[in-house]
C-alpha atoms as a PDB file:
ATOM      1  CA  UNK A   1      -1.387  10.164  10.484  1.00  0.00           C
ATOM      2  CA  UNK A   2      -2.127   8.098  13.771  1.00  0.00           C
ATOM      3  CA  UNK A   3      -2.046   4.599  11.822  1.00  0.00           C
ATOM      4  CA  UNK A   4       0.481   2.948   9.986  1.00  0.00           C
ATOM      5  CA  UNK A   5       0.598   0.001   7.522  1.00  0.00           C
ATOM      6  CA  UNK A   6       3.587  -2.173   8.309  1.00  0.00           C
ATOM      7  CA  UNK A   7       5.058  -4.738   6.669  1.00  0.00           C
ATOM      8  CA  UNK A   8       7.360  -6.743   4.575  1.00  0.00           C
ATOM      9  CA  UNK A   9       9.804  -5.603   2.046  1.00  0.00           C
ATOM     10  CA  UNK A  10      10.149  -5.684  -1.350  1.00  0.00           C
ATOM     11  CA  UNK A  11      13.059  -8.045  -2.087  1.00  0.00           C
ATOM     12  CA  UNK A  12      10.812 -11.197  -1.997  1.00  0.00           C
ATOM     13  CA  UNK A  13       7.931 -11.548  -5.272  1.00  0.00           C
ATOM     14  CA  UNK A  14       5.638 -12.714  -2.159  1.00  0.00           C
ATOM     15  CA  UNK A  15       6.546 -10.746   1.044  1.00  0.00           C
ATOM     16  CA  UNK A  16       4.184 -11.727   3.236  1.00  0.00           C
ATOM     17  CA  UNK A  17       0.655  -9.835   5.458  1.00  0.00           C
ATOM     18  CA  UNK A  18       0.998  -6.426   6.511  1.00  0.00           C
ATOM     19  CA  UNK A  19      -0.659  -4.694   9.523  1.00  0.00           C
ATOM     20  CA  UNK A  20      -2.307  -1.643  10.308  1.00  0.00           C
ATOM     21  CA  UNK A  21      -1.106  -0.840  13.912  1.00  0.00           C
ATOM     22  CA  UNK A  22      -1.665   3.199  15.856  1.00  0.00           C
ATOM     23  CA  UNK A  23       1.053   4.842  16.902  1.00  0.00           C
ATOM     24  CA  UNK A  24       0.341   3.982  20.409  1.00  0.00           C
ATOM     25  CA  UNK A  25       0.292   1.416  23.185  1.00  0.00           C
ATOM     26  CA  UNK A  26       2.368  -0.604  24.924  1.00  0.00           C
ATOM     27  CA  UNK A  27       2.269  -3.939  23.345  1.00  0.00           C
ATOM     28  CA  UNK A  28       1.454  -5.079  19.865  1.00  0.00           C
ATOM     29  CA  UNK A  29      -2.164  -6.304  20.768  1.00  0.00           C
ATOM     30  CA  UNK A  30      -3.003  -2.676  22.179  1.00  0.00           C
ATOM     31  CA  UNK A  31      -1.465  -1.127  18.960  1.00  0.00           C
ATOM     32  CA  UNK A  32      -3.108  -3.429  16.070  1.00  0.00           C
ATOM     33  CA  UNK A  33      -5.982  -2.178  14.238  1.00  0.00           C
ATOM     34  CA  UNK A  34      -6.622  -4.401  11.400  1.00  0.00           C
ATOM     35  CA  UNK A  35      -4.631  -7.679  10.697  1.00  0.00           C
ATOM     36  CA  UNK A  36      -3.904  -9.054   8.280  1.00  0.00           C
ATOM     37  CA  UNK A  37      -4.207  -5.925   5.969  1.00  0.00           C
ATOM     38  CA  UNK A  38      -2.808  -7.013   2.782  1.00  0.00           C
ATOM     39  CA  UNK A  39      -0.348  -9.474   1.056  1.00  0.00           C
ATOM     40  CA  UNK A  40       2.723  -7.535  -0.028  1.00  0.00           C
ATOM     41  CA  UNK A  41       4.127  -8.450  -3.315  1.00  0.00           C
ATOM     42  CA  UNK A  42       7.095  -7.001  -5.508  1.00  0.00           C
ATOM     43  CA  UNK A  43       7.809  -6.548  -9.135  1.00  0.00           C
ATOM     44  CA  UNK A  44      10.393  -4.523 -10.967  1.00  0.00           C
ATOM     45  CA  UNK A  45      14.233  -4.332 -10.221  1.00  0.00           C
ATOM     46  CA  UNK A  46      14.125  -5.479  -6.070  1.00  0.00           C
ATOM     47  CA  UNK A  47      12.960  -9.353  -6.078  1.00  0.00           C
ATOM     48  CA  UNK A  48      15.047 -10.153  -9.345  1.00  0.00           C
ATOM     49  CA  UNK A  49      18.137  -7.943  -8.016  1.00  0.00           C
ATOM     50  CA  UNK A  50      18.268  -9.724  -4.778  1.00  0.00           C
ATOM     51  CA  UNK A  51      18.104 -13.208  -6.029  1.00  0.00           C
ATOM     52  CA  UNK A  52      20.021 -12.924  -9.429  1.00  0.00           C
ATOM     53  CA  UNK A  53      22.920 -11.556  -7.179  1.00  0.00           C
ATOM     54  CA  UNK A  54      22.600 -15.199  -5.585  1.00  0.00           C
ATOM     55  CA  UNK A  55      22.324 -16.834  -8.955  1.00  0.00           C
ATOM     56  CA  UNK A  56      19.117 -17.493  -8.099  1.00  0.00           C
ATOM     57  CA  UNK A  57      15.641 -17.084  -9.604  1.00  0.00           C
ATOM     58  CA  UNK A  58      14.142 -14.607 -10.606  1.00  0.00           C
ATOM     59  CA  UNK A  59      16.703 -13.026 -11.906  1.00  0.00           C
ATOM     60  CA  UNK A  60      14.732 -11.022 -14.889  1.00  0.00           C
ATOM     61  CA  UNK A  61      11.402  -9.299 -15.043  1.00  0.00           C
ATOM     62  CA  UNK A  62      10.363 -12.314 -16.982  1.00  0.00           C
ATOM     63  CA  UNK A  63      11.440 -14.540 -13.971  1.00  0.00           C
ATOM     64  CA  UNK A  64       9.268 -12.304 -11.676  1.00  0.00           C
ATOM     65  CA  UNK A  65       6.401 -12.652 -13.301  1.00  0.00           C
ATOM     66  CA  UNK A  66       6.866 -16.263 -13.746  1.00  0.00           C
ATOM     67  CA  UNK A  67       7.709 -17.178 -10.299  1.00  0.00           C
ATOM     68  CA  UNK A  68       4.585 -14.931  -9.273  1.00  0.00           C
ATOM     69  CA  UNK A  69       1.902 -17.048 -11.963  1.00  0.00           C
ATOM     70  CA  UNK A  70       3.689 -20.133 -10.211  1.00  0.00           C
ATOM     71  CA  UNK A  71       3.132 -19.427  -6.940  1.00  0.00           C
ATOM     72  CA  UNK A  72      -0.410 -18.251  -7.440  1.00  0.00           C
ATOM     73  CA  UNK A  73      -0.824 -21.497  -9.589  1.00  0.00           C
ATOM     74  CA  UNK A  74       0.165 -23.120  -6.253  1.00  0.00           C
ATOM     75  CA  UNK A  75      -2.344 -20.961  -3.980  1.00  0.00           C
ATOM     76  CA  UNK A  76      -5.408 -21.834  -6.786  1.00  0.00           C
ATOM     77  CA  UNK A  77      -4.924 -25.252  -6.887  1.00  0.00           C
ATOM     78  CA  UNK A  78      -4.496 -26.113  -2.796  1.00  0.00           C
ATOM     79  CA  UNK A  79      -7.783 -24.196  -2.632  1.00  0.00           C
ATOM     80  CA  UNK A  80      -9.404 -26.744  -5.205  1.00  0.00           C
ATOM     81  CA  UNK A  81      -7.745 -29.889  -2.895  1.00  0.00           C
ATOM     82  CA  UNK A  82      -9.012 -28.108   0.300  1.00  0.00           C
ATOM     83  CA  UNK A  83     -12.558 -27.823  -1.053  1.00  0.00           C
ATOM     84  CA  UNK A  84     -12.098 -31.262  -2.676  1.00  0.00           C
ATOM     85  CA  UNK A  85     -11.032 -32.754   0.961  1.00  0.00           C
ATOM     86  CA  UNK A  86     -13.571 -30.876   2.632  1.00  0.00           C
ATOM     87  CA  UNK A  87     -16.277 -32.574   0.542  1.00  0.00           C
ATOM     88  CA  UNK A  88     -14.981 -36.088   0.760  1.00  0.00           C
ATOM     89  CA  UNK A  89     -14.672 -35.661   4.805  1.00  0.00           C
ATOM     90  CA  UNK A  90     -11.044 -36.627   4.005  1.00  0.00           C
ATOM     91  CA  UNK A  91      -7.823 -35.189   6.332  1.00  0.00           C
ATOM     92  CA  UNK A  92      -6.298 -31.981   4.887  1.00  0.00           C
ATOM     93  CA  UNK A  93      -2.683 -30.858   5.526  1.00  0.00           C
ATOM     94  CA  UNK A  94      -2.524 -26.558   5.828  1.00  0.00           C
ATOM     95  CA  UNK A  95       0.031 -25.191   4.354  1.00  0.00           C
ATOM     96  CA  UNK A  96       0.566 -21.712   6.557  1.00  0.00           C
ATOM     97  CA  UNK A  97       1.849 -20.338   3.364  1.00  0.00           C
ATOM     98  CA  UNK A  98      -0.398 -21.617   0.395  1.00  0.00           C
ATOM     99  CA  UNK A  99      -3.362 -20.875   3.407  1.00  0.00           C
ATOM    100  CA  UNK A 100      -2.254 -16.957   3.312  1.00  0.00           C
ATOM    101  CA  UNK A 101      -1.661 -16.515  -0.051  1.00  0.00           C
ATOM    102  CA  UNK A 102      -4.505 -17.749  -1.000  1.00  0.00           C
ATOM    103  CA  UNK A 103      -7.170 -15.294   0.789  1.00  0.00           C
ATOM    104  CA  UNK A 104      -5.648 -13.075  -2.172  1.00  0.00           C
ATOM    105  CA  UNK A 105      -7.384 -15.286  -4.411  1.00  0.00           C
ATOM    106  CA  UNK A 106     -10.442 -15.961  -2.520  1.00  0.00           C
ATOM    107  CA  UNK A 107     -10.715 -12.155  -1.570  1.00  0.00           C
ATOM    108  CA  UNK A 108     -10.424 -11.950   1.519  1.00  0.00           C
ATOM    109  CA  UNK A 109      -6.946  -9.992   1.894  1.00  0.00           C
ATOM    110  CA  UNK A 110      -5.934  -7.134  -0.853  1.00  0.00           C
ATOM    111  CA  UNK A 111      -2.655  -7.643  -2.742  1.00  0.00           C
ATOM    112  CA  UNK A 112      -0.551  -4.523  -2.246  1.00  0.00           C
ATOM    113  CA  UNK A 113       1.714  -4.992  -5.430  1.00  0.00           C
ATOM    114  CA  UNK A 114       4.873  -2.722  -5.167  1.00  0.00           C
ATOM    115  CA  UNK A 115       6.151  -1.641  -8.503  1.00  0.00           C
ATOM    116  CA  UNK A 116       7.658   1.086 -10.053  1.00  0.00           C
ATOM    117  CA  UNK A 117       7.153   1.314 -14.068  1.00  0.00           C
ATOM    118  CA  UNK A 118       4.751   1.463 -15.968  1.00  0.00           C
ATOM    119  CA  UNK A 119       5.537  -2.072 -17.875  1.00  0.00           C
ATOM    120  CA  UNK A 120       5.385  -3.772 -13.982  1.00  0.00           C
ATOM    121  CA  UNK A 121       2.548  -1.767 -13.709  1.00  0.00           C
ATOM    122  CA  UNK A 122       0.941  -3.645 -16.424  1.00  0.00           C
ATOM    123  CA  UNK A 123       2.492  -6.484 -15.448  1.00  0.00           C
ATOM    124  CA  UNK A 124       0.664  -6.372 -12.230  1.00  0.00           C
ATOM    125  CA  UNK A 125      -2.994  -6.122 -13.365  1.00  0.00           C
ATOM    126  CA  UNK A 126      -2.379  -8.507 -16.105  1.00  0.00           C
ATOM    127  CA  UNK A 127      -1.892 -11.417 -13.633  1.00  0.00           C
ATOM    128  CA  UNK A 128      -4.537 -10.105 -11.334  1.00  0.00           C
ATOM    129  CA  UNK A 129      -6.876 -10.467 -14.249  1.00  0.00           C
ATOM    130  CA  UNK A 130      -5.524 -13.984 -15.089  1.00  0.00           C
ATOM    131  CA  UNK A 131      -6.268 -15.484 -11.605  1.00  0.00           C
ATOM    132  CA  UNK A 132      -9.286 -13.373 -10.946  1.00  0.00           C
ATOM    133  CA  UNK A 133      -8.080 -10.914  -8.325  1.00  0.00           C
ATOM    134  CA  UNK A 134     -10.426  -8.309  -7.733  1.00  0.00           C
ATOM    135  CA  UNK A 135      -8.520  -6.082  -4.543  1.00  0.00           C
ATOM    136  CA  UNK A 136      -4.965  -5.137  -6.318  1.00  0.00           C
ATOM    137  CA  UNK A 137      -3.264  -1.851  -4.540  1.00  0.00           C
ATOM    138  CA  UNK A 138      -0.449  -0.992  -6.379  1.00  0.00           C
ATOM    139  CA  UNK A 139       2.258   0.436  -4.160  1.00  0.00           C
ATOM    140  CA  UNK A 140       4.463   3.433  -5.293  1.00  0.00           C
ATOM    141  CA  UNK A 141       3.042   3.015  -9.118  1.00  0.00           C
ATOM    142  CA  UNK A 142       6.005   5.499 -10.062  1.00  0.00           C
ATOM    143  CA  UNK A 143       5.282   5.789 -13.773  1.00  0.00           C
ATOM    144  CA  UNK A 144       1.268   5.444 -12.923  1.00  0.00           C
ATOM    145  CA  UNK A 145       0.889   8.656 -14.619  1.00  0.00           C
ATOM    146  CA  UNK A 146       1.829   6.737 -17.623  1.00  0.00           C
ATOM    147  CA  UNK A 147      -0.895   4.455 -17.764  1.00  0.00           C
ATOM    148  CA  UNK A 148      -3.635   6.785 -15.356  1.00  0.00           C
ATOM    149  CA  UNK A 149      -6.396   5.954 -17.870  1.00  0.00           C
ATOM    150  CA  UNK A 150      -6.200   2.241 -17.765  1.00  0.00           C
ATOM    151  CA  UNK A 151      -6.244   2.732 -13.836  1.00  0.00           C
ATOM    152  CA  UNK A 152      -9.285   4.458 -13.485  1.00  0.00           C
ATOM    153  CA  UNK A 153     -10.750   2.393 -15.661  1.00  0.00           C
ATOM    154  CA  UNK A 154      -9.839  -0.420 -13.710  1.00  0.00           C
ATOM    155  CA  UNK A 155     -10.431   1.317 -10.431  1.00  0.00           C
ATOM    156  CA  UNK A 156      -6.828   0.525  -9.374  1.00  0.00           C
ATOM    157  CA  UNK A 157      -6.184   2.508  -6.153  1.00  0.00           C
ATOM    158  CA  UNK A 158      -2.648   3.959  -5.860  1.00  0.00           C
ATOM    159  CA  UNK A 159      -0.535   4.762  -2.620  1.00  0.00           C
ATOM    160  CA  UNK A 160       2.106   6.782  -4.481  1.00  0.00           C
ATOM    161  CA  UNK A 161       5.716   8.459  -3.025  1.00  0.00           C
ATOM    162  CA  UNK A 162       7.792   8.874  -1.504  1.00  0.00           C
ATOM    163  CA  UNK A 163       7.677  12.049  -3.520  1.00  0.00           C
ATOM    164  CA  UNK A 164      10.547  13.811  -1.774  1.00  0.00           C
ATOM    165  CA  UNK A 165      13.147  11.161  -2.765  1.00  0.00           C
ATOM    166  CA  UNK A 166      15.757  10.596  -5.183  1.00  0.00           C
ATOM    167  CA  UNK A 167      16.578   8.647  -8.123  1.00  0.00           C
ATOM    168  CA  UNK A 168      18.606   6.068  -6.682  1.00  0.00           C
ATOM    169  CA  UNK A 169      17.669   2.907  -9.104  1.00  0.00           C
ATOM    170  CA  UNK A 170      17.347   2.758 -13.025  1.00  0.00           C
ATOM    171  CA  UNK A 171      13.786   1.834 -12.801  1.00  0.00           C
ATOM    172  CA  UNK A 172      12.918   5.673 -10.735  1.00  0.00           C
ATOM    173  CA  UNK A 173      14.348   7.572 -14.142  1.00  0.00           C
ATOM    174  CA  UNK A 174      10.801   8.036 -15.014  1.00  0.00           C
ATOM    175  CA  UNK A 175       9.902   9.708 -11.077  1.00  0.00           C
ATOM    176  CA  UNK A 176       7.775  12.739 -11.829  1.00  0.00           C
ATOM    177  CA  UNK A 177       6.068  14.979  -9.249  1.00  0.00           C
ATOM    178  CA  UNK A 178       3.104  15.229 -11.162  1.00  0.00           C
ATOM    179  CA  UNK A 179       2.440  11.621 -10.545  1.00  0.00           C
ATOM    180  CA  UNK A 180       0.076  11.898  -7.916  1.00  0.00           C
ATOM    181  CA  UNK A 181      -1.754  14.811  -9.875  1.00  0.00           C
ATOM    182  CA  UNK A 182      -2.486  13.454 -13.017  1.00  0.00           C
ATOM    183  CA  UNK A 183      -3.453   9.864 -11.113  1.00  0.00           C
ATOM    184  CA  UNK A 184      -6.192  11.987  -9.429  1.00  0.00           C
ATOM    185  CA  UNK A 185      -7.180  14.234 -12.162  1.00  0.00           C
ATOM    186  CA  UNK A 186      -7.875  10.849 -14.106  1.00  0.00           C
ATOM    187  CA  UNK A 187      -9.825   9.567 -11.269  1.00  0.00           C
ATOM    188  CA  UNK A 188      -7.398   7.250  -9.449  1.00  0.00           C
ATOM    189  CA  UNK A 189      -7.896   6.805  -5.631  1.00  0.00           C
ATOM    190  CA  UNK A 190      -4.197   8.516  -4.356  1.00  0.00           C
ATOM    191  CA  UNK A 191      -3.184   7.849  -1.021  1.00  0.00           C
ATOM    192  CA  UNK A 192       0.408   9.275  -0.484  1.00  0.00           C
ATOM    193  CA  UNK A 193       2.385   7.595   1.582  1.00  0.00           C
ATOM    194  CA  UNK A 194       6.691   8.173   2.746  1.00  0.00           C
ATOM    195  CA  UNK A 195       7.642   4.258   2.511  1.00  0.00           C
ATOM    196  CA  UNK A 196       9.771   4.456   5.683  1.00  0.00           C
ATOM    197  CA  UNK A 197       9.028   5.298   9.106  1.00  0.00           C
ATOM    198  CA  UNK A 198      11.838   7.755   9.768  1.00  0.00           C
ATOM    199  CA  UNK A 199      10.317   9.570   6.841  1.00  0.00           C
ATOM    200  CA  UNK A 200       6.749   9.880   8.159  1.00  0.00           C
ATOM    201  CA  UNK A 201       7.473  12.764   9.471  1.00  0.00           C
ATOM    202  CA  UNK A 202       7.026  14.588   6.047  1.00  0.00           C
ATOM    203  CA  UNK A 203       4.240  13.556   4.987  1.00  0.00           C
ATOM    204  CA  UNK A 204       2.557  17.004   4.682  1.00  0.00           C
ATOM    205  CA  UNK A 205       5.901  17.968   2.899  1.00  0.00           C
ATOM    206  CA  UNK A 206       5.035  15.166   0.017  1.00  0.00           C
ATOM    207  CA  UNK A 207       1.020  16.174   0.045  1.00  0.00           C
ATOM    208  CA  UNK A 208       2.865  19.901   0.019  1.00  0.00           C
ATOM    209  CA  UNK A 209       4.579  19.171  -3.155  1.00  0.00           C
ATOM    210  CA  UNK A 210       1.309  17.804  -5.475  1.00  0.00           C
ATOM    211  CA  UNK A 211      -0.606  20.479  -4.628  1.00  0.00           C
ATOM    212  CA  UNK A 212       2.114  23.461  -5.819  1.00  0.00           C
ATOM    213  CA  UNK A 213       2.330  20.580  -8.858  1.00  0.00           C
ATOM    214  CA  UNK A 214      -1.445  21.274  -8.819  1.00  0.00           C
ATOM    215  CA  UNK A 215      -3.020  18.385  -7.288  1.00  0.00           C
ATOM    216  CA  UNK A 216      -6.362  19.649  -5.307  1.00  0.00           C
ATOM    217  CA  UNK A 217      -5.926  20.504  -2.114  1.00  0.00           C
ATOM    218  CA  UNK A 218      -8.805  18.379  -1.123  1.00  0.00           C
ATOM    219  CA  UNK A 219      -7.904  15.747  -2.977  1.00  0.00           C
ATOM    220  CA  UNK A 220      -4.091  16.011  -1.603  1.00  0.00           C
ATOM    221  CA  UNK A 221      -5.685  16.241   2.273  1.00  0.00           C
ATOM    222  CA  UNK A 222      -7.455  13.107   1.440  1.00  0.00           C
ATOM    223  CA  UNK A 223      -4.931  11.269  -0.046  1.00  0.00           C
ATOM    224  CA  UNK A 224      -3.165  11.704   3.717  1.00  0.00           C
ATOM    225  CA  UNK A 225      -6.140  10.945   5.649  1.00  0.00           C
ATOM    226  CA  UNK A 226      -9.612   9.128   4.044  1.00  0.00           C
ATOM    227  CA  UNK A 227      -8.313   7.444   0.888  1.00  0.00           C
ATOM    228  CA  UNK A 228      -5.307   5.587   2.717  1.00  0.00           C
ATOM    229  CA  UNK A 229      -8.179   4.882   5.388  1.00  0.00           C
ATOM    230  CA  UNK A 230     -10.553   3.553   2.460  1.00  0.00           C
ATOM    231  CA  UNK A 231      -7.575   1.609   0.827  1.00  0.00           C
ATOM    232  CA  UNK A 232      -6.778  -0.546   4.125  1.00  0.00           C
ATOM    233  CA  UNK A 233      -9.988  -0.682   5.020  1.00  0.00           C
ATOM    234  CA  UNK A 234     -10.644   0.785   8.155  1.00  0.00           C
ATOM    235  CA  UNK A 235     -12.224   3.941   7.259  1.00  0.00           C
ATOM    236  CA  UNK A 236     -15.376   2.966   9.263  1.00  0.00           C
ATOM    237  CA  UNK A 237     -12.664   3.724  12.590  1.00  0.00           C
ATOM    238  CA  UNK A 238     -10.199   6.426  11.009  1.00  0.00           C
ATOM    239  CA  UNK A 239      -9.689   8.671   8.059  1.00  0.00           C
ATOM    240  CA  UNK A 240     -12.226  11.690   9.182  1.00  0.00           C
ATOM    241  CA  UNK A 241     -14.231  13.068  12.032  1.00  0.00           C
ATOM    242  CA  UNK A 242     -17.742  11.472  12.257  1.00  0.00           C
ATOM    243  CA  UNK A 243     -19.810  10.515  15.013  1.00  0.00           C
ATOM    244  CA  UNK A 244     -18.733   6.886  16.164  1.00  0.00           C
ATOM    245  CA  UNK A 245     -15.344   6.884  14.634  1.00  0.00           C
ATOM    246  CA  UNK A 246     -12.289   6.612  17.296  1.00  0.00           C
ATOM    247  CA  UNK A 247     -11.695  10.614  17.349  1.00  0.00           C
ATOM    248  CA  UNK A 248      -7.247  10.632  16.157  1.00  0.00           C
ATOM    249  CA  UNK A 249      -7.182  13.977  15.336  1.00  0.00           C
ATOM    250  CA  UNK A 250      -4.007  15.872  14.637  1.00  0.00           C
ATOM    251  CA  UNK A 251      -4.596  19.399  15.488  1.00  0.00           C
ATOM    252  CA  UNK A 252      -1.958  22.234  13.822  1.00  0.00           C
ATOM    253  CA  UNK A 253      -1.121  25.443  14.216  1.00  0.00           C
ATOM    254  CA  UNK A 254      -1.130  26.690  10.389  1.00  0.00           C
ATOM    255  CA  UNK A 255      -2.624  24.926   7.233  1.00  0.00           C
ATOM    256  CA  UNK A 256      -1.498  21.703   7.027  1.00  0.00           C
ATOM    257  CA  UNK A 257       0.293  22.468   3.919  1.00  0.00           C
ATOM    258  CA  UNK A 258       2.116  25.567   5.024  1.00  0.00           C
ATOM    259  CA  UNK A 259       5.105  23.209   5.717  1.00  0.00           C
ATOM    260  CA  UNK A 260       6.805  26.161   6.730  1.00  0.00           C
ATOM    261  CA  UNK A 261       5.113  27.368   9.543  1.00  0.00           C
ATOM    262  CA  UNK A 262       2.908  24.654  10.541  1.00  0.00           C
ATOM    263  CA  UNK A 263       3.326  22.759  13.778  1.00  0.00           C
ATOM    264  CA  UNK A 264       1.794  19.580  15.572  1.00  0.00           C
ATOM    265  CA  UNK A 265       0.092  21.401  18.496  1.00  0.00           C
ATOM    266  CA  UNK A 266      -1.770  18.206  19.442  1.00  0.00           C
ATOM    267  CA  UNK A 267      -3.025  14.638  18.969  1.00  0.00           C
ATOM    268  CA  UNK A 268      -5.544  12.338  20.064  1.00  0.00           C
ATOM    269  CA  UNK A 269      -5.550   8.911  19.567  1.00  0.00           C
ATOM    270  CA  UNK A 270      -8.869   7.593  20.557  1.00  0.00           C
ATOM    271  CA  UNK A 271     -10.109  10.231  22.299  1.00  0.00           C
ATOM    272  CA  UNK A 272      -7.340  10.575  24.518  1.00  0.00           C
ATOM    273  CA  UNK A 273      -3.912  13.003  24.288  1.00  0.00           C
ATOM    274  CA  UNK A 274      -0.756  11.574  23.259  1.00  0.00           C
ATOM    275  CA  UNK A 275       1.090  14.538  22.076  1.00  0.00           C
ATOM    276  CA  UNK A 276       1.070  18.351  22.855  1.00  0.00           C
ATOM    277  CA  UNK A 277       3.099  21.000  22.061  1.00  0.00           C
ATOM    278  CA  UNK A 278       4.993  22.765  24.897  1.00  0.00           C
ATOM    279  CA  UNK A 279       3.837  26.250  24.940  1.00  0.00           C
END
């Protein structure tokens, strides 16, 4: 609840990195805890409503996933030439955006896949299977509970919500607050996140609302602290209090799921106050 992952949208199939900054400091250098963290991607109603209103491509599902196989196709095979070049001691021209796209494919950088049902779901680990993609986070994963089993199996992590949200496109109809509880009951990693930064601030309202739809309280205090931590890797620094780690610690007045009475009476960010209550 001191870090945040920021970054692109979803209106483009290939966003672009995201960045795990703190909530403090006064430029971004002071702020940034890991970066890159991930390479945001998009499937579902978003990338193919944006550019079919431009009579542009992708304009269906289909199209998504095409475009996406095509621009991975891209990534794969200016990794061959670079290795190829790199052999021969012959010049090679980067390519800033094949050269980020393709630490997906090398491993070195997680794809966070945003997508809603379960068919994108699918979708999504089909083509990480095809080109070999071992780190897939699937972002929101609305209709996960549809497909929990294949998940786990998979060991697909999950960073589900907002939960406290409306239906507002065709592709939420299926939006169920038991999402997040039977993910975890099935063995999914759940983080839970808000999607927005003027939403953070409920956070404990969305962890709130799995557990009374019977999601473990542990499970639901983890899914707000260690397993986002785990996800973006960074857990080694934040997540839980442990000896070496950089001591944010939010400290409240109630439990942290008694929405109703529970207050922020301090935090640390490193060690050092950055909040407290007025008494």
């Amino acid at each position: 609840m001191t870090c945040i992952n920021t970054g692109p949208g979803s209106a483009n199939l290939v966003g672009g990195q995201t960045a795990v900054i703190k909530t403090r400091g006064r430029t971004v250098e002071e702020m940034l805890l890991r970066a890159p963290a991930g390479m945001k991607m998009a499937l579902g109603e978003n990338p193919k409503r944006v550019y079919g209103e431009q009579k542009k491509l992708p304009s269906t599902r289909m199209g998504n996933a095409g475009l996406l196989r095509e621009w991975l196709t891209k990534a794969k095979n200016y990794l061959e030439k670079k290795k190829h070049a790199r052999e021969k001691g012959k010049p090679f021209e980067v390519d800033i955006k094949l050269e980020a796209l393709a630490k997906v494919l090398t491993g070195e950088l997680p794809a966070h896949i945003h997508c809603h049902r379960a068919d994108d779901i699918m979708t999504a680990l089909r083509i990480a299977e095809e080109f070999g993609i071992k780190d897939v986070v699937l972002i929101h994963a609305t209709e996960g509970y549809k497909v929990a089993d294949i998940l786990a199996e998979r060991g697909v992590p999950c960073v589900v919500g907002p939960i406290l949200f409306s239906r507002t496109k065709y592709e939420l109809r299926g939006m169920n607050p038991k999402n997040p509880v039977e993910l975890s009951r099935a063995g999914v990693k759940v983080a839970i996140q808000t999607d927005q930064m003027s939403a953070v601030k409920y956070i404990l309202f969305d962890a709130a609302l799995a557990v009374r739809e019977g999601m473990d309280e542990g499970e639901a205090l983890k899914a707000v602290t260690l397993y986002p931590a785990n996800i973006l890797g960074i857990a080694d620094r934040v997540g839980s209090i442990a000896p070496g780690k950089d001591a944010d610690i939010v400290v409240l007045s109630a439990h942290p799921f008694d929405v109703a009475r529970s207050r922020v009476e301090l935090v640390l960010i490193d060690g050092s106050p950055v909040y407290r209550a007025e008494s």
